[in-house]
Protein backbone atom coordinates (compact mmCIF):
# COMPACT_ATOMS: atom_id res chain seq x y z
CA UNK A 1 -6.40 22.82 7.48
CA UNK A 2 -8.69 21.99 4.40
CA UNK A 3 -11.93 19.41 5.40
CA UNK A 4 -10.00 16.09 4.19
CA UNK A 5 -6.84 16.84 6.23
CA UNK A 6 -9.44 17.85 9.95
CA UNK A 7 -11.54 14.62 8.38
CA UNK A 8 -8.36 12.11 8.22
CA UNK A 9 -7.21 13.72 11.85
CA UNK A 10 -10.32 13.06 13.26
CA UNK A 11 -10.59 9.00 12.71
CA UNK A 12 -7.06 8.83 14.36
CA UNK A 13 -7.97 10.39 16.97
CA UNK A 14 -11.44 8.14 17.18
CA UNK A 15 -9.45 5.02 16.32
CA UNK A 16 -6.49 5.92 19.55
CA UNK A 17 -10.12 6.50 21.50
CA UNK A 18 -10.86 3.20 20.90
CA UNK A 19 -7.63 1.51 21.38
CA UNK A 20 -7.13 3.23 24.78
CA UNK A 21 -10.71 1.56 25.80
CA UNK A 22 -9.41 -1.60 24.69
CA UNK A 23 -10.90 -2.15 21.57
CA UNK A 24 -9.06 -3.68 18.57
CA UNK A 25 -9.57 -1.92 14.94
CA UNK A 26 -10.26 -4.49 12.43
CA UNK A 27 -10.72 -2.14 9.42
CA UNK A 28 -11.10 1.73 8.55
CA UNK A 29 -12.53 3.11 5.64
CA UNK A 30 -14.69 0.11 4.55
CA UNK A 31 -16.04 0.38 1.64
CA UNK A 32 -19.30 -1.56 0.35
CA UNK A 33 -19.85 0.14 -2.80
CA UNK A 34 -20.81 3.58 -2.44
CA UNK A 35 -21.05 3.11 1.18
CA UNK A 36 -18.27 3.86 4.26
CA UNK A 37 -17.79 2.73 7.17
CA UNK A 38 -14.94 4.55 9.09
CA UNK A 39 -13.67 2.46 12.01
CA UNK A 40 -14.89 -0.99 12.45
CA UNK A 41 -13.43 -2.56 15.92
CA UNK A 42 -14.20 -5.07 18.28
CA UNK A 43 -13.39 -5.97 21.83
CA UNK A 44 -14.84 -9.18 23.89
CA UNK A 45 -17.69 -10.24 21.48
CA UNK A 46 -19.20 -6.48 20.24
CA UNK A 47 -18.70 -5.38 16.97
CA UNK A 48 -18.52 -1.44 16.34
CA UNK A 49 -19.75 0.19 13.22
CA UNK A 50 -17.94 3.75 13.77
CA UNK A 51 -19.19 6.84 11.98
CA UNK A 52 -16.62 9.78 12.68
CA UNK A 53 -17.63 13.73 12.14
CA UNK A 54 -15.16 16.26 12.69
CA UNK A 55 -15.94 19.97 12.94
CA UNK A 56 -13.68 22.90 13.47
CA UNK A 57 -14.59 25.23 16.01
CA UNK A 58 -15.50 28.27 13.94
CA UNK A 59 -18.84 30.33 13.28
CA UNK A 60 -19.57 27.69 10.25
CA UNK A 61 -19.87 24.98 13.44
CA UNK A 62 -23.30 26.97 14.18
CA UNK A 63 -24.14 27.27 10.26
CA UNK A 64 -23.59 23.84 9.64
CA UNK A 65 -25.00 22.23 13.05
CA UNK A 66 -23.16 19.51 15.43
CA UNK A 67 -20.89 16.55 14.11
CA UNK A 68 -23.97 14.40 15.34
CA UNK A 69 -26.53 16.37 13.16
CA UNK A 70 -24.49 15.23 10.01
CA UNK A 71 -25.75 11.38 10.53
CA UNK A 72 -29.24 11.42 9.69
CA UNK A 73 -31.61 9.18 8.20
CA UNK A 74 -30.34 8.86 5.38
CA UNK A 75 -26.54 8.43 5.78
CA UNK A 76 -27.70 6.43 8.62
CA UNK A 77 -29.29 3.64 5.81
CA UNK A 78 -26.11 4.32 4.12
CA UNK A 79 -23.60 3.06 7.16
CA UNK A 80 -26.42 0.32 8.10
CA UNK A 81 -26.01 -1.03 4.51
CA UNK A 82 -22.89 -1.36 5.02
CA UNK A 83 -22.41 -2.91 8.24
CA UNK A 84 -24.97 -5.45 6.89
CA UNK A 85 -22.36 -6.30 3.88
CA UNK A 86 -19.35 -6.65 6.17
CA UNK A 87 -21.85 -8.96 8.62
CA UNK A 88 -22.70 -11.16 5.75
CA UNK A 89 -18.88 -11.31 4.28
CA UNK A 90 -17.12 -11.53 6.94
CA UNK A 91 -17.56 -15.01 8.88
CA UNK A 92 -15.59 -14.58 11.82
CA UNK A 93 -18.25 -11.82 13.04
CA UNK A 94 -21.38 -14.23 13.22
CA UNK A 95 -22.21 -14.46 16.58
CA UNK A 96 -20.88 -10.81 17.62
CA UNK A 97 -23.35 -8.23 19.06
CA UNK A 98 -23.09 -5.06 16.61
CA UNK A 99 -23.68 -1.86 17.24
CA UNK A 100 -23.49 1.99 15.46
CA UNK A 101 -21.27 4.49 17.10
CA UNK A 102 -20.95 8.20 15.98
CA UNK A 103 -17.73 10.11 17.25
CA UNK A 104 -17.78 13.99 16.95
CA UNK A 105 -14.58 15.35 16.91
CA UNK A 106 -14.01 19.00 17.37
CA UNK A 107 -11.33 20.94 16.49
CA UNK A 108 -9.37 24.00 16.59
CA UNK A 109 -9.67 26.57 14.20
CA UNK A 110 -5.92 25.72 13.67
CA UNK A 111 -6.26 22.22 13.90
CA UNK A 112 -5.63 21.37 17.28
CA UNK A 113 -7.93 18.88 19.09
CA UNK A 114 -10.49 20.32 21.35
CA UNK A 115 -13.11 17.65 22.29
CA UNK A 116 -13.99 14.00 22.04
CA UNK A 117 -18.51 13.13 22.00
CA UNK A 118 -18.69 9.45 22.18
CA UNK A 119 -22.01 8.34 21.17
CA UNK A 120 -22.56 4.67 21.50
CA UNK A 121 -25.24 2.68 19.98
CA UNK A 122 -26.48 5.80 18.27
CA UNK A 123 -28.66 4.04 15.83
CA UNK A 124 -29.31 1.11 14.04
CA UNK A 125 -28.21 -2.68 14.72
CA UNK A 126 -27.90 -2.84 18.47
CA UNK A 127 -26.26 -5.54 21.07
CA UNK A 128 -26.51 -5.00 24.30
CA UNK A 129 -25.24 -1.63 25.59
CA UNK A 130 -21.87 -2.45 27.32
């Protein structure tokens, strides 16, 4: 599988993780400019900013460094510039509590899923941490 095709697979699978947990998916792939958000969802009144990484089990995976290592600093101000724009244009999320979630997917060197990380409120705008 090339990286777009593990990349696509792995927000389904983060967005069905969501769903199952009750969670409604309001938008994926938002796009403020330059910026991405992957999954935005909501359940009760929290707001989730999802960032999904998928890796592939291989000896790159080591190279390369956990899903989680791929969301610093600075793609961090990238997805919290974001989120910011969808607070401010979308109305019916004022008084939501928002919060950044990273999902690591891994993978199968053929593609198969292997494991689900669930990191919530892993940086940035924060509710409360229900």
């Amino acid at each position: 599988m090339i990286n777009s095709e593990n990349g696509r697979l792995g927000e389904e699978i983060a967005a069905e993780f969501y769903e199952a947990n009750g969670y409604k998916i309001l938008c994926r792939n938002y796009r403020a400019g330059h910026n991405e958000i992957d999954i935005i969802a909501e359940k009760e009144n929290h707001l989730v900013f999802a960032e999904v990484k998928t890796r592939t089990k291989t000896a790159a995976l080591q190279k390369y460094g956990s899903a989680k290592s791929a969301v610093d600093r600075h793609k961090q101000k990238h997805l919290l510039d974001a989120a910011l724009t969808y607070l401010h244009e979308e109305k019916s999320s004022y008084g939501m509590k928002p919060r950044m979630d990273v999902i690591e997917i891994y993978l199968t060197k053929e593609g198969n899923f292997l494991k689900l990380n669930y990191i919530r409120n892993a940086f940035g705008i924060r509710g409360d941490n229900r």
